[in-house]
N, C-alpha and C. Protein backbone atom coordinates (compact mmCIF):
# COMPACT_ATOMS: atom_id res chain seq x y z
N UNK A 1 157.34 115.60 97.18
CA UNK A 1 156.29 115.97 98.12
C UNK A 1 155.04 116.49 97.41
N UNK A 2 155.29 116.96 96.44
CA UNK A 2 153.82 118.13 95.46
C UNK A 2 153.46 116.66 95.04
N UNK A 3 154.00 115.99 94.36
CA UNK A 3 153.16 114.51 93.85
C UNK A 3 153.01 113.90 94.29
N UNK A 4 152.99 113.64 95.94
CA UNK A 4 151.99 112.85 96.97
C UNK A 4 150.88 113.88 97.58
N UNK A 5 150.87 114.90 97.27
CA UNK A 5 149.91 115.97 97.69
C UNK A 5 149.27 115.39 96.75
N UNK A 6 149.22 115.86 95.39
CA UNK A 6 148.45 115.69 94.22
C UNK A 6 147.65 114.63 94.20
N UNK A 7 148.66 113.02 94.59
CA UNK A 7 147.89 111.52 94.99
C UNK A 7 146.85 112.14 95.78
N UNK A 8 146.98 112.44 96.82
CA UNK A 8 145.99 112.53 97.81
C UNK A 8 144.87 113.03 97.25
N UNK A 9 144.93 114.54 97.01
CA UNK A 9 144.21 115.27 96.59
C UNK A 9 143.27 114.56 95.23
N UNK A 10 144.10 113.59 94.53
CA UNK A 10 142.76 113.05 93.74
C UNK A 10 142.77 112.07 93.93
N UNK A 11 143.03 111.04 94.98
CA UNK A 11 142.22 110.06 95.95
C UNK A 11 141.22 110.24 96.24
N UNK A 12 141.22 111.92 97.14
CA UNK A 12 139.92 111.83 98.17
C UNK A 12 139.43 112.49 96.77
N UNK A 13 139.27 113.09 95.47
CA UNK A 13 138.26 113.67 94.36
C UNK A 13 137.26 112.61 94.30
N UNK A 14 138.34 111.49 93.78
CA UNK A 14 137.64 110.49 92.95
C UNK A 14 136.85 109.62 94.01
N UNK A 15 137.15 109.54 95.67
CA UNK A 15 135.88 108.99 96.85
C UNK A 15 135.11 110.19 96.73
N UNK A 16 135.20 111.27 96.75
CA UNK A 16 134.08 112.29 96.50
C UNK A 16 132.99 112.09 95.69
N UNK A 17 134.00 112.02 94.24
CA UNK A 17 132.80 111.58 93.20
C UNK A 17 131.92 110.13 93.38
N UNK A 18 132.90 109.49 93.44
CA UNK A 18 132.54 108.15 93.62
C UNK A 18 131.02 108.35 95.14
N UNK A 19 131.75 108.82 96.12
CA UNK A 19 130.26 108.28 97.30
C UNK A 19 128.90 109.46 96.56
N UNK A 20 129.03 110.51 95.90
CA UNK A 20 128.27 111.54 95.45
C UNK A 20 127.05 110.69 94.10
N UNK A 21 128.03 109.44 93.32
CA UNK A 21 127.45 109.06 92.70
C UNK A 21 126.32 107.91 93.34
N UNK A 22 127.42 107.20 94.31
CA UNK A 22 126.80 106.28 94.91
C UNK A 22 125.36 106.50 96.16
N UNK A 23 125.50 108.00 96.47
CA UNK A 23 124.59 108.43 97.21
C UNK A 23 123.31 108.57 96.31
N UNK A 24 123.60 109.52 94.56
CA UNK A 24 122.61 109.27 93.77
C UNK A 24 121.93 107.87 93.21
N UNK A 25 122.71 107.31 93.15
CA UNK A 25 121.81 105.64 93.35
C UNK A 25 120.71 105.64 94.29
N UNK A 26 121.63 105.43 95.68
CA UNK A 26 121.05 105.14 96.27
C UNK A 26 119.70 105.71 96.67
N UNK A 27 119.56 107.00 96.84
CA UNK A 27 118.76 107.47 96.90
C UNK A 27 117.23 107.41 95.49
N UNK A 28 117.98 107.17 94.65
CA UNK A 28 117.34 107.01 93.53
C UNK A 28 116.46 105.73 93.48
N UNK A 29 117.18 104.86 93.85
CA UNK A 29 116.62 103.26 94.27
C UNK A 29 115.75 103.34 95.63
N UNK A 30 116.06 104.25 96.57
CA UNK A 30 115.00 104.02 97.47
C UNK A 30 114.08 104.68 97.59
N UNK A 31 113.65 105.55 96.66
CA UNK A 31 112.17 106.09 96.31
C UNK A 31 111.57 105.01 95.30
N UNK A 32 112.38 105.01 94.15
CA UNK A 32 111.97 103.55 93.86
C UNK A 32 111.58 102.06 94.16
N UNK A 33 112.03 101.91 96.01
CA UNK A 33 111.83 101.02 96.59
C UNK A 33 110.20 101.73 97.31
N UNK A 34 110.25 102.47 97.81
CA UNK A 34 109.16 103.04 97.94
C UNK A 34 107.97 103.06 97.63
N UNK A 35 108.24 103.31 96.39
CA UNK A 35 107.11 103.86 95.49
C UNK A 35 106.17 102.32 94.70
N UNK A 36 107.07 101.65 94.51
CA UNK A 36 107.14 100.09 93.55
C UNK A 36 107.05 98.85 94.77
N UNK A 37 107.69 99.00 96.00
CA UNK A 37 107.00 97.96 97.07
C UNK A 37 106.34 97.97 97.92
N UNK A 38 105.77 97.36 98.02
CA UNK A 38 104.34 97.20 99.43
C UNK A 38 104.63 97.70 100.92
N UNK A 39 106.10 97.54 101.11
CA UNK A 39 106.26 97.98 102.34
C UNK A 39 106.35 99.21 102.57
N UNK A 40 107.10 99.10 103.86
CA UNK A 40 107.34 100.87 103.92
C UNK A 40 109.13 101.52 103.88
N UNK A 41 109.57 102.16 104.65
CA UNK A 41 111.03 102.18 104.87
C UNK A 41 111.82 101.22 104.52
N UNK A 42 111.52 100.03 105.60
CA UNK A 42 112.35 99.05 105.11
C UNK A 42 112.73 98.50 103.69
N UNK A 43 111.16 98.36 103.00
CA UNK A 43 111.17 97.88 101.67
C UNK A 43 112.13 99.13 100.84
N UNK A 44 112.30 100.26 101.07
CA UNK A 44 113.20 101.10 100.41
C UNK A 44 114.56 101.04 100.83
N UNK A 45 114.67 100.93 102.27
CA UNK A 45 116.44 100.42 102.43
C UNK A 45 116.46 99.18 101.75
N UNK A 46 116.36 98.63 101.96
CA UNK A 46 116.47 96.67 101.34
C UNK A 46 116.44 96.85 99.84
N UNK A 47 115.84 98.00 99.30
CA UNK A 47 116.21 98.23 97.43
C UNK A 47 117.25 98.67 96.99
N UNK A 48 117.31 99.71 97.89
CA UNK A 48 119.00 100.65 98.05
C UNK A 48 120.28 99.85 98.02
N UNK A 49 120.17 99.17 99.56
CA UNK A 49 120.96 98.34 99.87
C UNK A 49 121.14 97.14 98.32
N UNK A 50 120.79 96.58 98.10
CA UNK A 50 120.76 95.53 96.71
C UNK A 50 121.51 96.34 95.74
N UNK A 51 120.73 97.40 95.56
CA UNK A 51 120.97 98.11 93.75
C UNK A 51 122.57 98.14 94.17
N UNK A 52 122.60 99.36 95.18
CA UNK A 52 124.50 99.92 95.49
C UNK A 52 124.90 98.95 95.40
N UNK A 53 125.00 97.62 96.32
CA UNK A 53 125.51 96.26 96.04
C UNK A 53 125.87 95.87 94.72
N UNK A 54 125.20 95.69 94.24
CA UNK A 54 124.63 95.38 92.71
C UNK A 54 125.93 96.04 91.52
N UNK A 55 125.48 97.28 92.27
CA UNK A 55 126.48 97.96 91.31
C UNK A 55 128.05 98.54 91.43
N UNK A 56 128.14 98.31 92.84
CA UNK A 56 129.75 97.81 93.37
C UNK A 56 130.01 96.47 92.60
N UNK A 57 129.46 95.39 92.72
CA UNK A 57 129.93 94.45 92.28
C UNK A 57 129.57 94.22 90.41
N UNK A 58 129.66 95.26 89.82
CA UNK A 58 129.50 94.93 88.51
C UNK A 58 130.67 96.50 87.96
N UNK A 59 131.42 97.11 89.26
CA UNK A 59 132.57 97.84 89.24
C UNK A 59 133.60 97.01 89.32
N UNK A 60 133.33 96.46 90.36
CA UNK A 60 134.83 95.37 90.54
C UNK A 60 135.14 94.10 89.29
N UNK A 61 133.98 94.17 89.04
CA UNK A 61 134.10 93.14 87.84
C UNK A 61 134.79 93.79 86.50
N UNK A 62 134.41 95.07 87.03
CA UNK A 62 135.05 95.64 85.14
C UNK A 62 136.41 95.92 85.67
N UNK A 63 136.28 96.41 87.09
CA UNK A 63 137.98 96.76 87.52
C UNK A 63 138.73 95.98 87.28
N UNK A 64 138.32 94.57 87.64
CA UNK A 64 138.91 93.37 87.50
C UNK A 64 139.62 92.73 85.92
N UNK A 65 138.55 92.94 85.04
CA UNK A 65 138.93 92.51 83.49
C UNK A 65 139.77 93.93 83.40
N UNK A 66 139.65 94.92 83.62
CA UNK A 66 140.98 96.05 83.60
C UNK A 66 142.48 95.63 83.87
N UNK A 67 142.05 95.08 85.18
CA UNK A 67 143.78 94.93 85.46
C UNK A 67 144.43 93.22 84.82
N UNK A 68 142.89 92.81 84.26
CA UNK A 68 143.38 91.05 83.91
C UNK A 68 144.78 91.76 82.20
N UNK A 69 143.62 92.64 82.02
CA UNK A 69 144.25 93.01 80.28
C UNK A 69 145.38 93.50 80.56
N UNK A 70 146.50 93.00 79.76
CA UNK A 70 147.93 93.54 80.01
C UNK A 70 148.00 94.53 79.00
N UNK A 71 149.26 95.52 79.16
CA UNK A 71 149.53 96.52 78.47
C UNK A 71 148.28 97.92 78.41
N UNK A 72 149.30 98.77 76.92
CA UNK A 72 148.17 99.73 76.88
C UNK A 72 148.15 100.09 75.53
N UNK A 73 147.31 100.57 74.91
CA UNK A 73 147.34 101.21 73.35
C UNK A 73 147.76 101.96 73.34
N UNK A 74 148.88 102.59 72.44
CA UNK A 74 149.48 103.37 72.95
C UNK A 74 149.17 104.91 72.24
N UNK A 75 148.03 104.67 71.06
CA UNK A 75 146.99 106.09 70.77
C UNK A 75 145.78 106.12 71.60
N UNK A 76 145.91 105.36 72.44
CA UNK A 76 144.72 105.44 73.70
C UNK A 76 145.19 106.50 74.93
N UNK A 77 145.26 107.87 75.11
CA UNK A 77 145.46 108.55 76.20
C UNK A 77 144.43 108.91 76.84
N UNK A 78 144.21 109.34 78.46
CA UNK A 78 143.21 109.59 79.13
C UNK A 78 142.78 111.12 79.22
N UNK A 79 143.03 111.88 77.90
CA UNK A 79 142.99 113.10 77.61
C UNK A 79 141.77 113.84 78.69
N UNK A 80 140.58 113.14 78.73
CA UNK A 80 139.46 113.81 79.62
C UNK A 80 139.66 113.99 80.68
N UNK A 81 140.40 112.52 81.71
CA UNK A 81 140.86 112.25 82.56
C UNK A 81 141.39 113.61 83.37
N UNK A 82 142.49 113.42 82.80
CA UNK A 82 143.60 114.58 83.06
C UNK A 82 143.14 115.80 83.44
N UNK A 83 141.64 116.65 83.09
CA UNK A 83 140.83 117.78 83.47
C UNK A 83 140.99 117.53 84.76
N UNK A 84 140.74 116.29 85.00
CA UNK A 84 139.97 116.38 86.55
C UNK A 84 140.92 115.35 87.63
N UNK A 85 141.99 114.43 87.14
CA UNK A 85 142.86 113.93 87.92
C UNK A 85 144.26 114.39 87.30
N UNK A 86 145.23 114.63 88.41
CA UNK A 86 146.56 114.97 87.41
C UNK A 86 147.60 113.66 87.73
N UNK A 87 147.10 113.06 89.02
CA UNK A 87 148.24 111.69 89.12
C UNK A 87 147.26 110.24 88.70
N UNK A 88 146.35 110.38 89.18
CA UNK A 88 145.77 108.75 89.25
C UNK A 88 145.21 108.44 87.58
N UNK A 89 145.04 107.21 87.52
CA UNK A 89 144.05 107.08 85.96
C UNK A 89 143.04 106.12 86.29
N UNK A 90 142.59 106.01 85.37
CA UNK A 90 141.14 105.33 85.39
C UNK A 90 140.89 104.74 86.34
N UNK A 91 141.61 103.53 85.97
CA UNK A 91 141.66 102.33 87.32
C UNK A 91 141.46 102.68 88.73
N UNK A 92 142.31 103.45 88.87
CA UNK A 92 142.33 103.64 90.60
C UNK A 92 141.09 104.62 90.36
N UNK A 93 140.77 105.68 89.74
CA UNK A 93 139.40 106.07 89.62
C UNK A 93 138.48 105.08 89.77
N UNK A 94 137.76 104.11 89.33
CA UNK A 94 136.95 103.23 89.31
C UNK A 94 137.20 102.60 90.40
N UNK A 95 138.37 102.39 90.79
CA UNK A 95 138.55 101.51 92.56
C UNK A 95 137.59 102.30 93.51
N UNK A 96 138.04 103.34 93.57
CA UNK A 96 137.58 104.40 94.60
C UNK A 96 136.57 104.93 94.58
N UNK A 97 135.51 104.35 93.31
CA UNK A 97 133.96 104.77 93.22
C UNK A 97 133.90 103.23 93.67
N UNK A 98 134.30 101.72 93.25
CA UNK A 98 133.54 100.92 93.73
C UNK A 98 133.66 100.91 95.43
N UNK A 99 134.76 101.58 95.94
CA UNK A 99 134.77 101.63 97.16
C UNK A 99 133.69 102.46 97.93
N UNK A 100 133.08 103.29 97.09
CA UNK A 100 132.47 104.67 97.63
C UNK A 100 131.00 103.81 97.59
N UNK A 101 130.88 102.97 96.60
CA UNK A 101 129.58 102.32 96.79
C UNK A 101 129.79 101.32 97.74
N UNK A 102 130.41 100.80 98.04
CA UNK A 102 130.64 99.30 99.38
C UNK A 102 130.08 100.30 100.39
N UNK A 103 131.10 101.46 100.43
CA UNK A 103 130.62 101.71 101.60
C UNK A 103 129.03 102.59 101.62
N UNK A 104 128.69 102.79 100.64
CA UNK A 104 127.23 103.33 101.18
C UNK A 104 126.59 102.21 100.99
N UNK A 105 126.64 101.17 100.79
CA UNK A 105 126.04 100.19 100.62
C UNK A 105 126.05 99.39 101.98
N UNK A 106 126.93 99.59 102.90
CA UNK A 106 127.33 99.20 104.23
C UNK A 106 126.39 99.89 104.94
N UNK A 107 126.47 101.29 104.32
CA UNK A 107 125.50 101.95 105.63
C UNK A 107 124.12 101.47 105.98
N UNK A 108 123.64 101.32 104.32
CA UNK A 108 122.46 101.36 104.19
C UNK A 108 121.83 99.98 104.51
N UNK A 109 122.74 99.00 104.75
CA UNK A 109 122.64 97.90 105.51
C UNK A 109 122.75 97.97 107.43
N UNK A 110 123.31 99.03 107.57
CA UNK A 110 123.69 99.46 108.49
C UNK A 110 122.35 99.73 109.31
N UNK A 111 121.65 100.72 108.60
CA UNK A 111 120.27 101.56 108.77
C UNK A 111 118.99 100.13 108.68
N UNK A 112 119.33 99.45 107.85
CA UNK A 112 117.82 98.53 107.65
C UNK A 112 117.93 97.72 108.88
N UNK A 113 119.32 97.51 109.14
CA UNK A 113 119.55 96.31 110.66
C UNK A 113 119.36 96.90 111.79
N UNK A 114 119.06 98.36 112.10
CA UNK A 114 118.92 98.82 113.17
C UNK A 114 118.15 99.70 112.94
N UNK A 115 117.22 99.89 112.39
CA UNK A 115 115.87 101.02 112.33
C UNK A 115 114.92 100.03 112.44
C-alpha cells in the first residue's frame, strides 16, 4: 500500500513539474508571439500553441528512442533522480511532462478556437 501511495505521489510530482514547465514555455512563447508578430492575441496563442506542440512532440520522440533501447548500463544509476522521485524513473518522468505539455497545448488551442 506505502508503494502505490509513493507511485501516486510522484505521478502527480512529475505532472506538476511537467505542466509548471510547460506553462513556462508557454507563456514564454506567447509574449514572444506578441512581441515578434503583427497580430494581436491570437498571433500569441497560435505561437504558444505550436512551440508546446513542438516540444511535446520532440519529448515523445526521445521517450520513444528510450524505450526502443533495450537494457541498462549498469554504472548508470539515477542518483539525482531519486532526490525527487522514490518509485518512478526517468521514463515515466518524461511521459508525464510530455503529457503536461499535450495538455497545455490543448488548452491553448482550446483558447485561440474560442476567443
Amino acid at each position: 500500500m506505502n508503494r502505490i501511495k509513493n507511485l501516486l505521489k510522484d505521478l502527480v510530482k512529475a505532472l506538476l513539474v511537467g505542466m509548471a514547465a510547460a506553462l513556462a514555455a508557454a507563456v514564454l512563447l506567447f509574449v514572444s508571439g506578441l512581441l515578434f508578430g503583427k497580430g494581436g492575441i491570437g498571433t500569441g496563442l497560435e505561437t504558444a500553441k505550436n512551440g508546446v506542440f513542438l516540444i511535446a512532440a520532440l519529448l515523445l520522440f526521445l521517450l520513444s528512442g528510450m524505450l526502443i533501447v533495450k537494457g541498462k548500463k549498469p554504472d548508470r544509476e539515477e542518483k539525482g533522480l531519486r532526490k525527487h522521485f522514490e518509485v518512478i524513473g526517468f521514463k515515466t518522468a518524461a511521459g508525464m511532462a510530455a503529457v503536461a505539455f499535450v495538455a497545455v497545448g490543448a488548452a491553448a488551442d482550446f483558447l485561440q478556437r474560442y476567443l
